[in-house]
PDB file of N, CA and C in Angstrom:
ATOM      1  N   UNK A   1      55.325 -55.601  -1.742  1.00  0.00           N
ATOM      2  CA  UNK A   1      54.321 -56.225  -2.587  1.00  0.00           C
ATOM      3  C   UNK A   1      54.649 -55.886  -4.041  1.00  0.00           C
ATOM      4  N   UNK A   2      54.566 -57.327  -4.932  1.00  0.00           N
ATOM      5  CA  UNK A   2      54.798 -56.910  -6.460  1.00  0.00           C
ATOM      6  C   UNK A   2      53.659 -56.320  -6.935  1.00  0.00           C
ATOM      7  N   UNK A   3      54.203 -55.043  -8.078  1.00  0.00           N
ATOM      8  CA  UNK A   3      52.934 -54.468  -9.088  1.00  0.00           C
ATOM      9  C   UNK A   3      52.102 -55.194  -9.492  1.00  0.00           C
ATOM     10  N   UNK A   4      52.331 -56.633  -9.683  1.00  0.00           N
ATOM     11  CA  UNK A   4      51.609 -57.685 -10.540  1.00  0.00           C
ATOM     12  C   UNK A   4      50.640 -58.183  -9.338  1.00  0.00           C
ATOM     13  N   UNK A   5      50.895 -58.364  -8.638  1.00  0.00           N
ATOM     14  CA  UNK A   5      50.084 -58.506  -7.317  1.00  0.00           C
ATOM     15  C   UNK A   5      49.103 -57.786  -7.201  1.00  0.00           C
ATOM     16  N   UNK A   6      49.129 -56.097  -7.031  1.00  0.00           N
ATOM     17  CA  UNK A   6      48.567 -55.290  -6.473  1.00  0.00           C
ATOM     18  C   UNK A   6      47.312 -54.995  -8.159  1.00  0.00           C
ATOM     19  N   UNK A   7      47.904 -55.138  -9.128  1.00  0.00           N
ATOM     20  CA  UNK A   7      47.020 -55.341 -10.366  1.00  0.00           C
ATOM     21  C   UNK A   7      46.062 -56.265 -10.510  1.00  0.00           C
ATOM     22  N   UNK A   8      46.775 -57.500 -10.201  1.00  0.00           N
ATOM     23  CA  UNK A   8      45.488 -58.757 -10.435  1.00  0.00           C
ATOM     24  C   UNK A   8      44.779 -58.796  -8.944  1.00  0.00           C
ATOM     25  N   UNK A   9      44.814 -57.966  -7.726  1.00  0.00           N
ATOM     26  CA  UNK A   9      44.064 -58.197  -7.065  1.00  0.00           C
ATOM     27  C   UNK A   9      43.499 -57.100  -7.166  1.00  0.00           C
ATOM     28  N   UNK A  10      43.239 -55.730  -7.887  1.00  0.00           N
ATOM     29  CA  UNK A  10      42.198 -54.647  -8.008  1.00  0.00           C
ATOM     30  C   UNK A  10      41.519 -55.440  -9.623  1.00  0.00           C
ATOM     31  N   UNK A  11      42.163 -55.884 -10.612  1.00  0.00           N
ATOM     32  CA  UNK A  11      41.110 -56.232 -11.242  1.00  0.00           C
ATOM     33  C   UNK A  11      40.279 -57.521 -10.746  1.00  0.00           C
ATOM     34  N   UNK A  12      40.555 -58.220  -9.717  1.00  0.00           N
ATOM     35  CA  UNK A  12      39.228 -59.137  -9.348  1.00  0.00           C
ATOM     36  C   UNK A  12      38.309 -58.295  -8.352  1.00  0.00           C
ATOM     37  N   UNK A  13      38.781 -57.463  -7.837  1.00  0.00           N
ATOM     38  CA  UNK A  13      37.656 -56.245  -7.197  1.00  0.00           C
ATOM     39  C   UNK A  13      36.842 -55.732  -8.028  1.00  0.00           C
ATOM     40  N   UNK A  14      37.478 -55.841  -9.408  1.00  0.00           N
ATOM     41  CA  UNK A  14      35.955 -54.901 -10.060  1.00  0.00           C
ATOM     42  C   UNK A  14      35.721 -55.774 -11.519  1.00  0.00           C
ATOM     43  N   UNK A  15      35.932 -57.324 -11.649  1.00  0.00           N
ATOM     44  CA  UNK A  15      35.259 -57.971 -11.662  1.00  0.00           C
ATOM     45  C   UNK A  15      34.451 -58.911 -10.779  1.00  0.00           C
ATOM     46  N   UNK A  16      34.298 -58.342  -9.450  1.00  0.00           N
ATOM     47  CA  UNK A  16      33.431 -58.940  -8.420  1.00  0.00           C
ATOM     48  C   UNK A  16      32.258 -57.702  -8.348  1.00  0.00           C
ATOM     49  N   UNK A  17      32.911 -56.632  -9.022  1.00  0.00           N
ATOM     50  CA  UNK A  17      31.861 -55.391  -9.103  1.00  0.00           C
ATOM     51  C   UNK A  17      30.709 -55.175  -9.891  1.00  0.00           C
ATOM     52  N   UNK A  18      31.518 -56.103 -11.241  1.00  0.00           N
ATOM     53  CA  UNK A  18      30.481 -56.202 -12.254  1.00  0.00           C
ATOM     54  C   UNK A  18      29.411 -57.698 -12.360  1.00  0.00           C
ATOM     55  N   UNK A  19      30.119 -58.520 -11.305  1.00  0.00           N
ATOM     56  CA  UNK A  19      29.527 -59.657 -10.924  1.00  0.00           C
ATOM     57  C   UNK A  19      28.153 -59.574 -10.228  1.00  0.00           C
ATOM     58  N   UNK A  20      28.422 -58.482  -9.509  1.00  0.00           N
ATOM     59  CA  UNK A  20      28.036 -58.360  -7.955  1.00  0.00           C
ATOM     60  C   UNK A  20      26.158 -57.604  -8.626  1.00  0.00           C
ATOM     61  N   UNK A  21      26.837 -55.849  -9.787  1.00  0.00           N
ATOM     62  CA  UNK A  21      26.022 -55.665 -10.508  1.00  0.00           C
ATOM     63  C   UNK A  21      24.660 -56.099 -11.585  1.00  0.00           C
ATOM     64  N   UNK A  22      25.905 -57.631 -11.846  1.00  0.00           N
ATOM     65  CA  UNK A  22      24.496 -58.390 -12.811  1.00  0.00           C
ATOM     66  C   UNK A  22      23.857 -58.929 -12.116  1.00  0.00           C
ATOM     67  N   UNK A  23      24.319 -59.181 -10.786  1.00  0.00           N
ATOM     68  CA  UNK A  23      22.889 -60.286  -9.514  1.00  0.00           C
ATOM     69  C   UNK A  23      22.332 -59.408  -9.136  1.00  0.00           C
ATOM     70  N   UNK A  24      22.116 -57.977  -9.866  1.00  0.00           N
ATOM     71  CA  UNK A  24      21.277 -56.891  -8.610  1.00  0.00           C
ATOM     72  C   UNK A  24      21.540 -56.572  -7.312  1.00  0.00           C
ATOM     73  N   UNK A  25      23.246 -56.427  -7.157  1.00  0.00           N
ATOM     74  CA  UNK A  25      23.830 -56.108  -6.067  1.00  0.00           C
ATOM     75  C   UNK A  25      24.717 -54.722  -6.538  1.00  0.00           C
ATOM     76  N   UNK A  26      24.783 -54.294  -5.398  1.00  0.00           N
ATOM     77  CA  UNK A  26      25.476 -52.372  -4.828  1.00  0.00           C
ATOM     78  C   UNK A  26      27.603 -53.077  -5.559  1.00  0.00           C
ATOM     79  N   UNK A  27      27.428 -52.642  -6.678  1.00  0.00           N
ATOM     80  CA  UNK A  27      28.923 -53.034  -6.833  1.00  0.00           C
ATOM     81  C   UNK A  27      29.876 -52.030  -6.326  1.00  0.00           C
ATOM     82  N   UNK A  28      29.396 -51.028  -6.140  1.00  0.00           N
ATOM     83  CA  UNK A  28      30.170 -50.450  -4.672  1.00  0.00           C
ATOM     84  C   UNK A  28      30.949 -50.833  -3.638  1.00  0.00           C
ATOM     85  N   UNK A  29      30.438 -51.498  -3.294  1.00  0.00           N
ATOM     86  CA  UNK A  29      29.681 -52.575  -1.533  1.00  0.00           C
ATOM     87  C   UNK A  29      30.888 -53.737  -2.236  1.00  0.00           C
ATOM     88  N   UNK A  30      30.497 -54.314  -2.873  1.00  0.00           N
ATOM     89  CA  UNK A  30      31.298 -56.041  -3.360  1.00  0.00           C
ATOM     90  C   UNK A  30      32.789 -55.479  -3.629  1.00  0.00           C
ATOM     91  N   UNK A  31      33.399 -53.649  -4.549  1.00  0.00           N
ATOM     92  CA  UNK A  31      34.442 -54.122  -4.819  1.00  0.00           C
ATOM     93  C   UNK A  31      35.235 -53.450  -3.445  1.00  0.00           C
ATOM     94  N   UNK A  32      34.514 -52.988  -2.698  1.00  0.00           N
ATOM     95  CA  UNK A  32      35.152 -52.411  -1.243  1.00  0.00           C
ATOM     96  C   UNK A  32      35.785 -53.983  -1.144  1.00  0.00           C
ATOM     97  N   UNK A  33      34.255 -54.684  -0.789  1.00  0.00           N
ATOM     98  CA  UNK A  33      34.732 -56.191   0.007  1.00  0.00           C
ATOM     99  C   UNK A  33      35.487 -57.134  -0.609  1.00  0.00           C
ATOM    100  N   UNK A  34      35.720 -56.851  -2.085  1.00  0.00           N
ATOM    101  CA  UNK A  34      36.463 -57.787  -2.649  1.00  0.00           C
ATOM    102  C   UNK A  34      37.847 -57.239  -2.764  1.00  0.00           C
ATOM    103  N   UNK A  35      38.250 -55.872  -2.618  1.00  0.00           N
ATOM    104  CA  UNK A  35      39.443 -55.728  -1.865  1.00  0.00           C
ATOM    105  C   UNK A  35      40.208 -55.970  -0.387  1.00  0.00           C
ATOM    106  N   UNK A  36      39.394 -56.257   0.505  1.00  0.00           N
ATOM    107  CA  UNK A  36      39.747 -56.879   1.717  1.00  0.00           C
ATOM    108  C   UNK A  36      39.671 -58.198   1.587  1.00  0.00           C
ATOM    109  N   UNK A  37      38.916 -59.080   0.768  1.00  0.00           N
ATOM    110  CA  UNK A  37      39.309 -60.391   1.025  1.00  0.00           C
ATOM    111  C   UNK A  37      39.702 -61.193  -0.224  1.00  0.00           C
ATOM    112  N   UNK A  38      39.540 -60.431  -0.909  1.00  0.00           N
ATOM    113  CA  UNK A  38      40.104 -60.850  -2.427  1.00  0.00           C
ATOM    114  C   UNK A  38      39.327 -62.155  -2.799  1.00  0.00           C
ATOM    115  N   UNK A  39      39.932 -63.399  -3.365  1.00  0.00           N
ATOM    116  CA  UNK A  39      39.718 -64.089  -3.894  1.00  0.00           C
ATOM    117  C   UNK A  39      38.065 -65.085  -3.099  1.00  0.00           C
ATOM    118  N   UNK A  40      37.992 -65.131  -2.187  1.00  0.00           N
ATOM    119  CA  UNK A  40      37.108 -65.354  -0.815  1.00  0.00           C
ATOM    120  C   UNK A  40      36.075 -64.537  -1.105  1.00  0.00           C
ATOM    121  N   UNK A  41      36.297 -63.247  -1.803  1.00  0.00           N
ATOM    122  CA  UNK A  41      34.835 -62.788  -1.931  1.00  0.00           C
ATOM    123  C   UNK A  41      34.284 -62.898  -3.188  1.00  0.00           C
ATOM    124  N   UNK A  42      35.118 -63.352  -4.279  1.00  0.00           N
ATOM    125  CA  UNK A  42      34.431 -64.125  -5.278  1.00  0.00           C
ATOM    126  C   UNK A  42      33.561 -65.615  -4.637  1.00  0.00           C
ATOM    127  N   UNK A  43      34.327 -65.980  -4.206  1.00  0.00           N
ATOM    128  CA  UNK A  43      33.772 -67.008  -3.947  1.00  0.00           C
ATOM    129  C   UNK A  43      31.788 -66.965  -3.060  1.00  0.00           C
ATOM    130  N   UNK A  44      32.120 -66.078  -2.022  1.00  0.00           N
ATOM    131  CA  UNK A  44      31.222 -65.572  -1.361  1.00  0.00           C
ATOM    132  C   UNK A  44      30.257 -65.533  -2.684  1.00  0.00           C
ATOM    133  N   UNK A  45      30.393 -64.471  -3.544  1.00  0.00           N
ATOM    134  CA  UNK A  45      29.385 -64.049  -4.297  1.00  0.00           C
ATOM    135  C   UNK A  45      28.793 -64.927  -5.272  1.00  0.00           C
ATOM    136  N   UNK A  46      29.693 -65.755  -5.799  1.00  0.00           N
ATOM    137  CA  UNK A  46      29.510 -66.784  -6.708  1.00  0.00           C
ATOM    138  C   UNK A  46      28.807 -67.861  -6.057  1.00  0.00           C
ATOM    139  N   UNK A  47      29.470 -68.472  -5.104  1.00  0.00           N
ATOM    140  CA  UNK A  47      28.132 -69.796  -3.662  1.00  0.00           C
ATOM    141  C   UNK A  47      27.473 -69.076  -3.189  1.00  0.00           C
ATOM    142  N   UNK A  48      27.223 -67.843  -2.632  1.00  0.00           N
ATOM    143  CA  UNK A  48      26.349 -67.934  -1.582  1.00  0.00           C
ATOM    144  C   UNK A  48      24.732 -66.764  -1.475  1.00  0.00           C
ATOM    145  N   UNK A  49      25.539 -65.641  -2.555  1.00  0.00           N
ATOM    146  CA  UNK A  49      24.653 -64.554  -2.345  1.00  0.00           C
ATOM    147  C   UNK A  49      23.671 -65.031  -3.604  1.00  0.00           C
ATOM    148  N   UNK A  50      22.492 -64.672  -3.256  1.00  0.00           N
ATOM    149  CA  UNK A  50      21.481 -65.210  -4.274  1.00  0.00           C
ATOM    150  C   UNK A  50      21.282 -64.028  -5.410  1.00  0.00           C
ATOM    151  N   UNK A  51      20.459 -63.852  -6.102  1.00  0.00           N
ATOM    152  CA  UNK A  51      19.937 -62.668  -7.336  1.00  0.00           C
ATOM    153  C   UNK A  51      18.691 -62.055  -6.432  1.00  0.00           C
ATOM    154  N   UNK A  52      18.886 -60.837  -6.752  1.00  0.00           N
ATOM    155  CA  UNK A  52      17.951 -60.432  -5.657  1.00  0.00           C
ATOM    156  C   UNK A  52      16.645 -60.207  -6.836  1.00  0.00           C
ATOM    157  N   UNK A  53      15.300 -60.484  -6.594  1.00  0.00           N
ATOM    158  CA  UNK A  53      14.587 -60.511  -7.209  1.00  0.00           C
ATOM    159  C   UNK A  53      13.234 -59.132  -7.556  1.00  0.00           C
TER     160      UNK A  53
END
């Protein structure tokens, strides 16, 4: 695996962290999961998870 790889897929983990943070979500939790599925869990978070109120 290239460095450039392994870089741009930890910084979309913890901009899914700080994503995850402004909807009132555990950015903990999102950049675990946005390292196992990477790009799929932006997506997840962006369609599907609501703002928790």
């Amino acid at each position: 695996m290239s460095t450039g790889y392994v870089v741009g897929w930890g910084t979309l983990a913890l901009i899914n962290a700080g994503l995850a943070q402004a909807k009132g979500h555990s950015g903990l939790v999102w950049f675990v999961i946005s390292l196992l599925l990477g790009p799929l869990a932006t997506l997840l978070l962006v369609a599907l998870v609501r703002r928790k109120v």
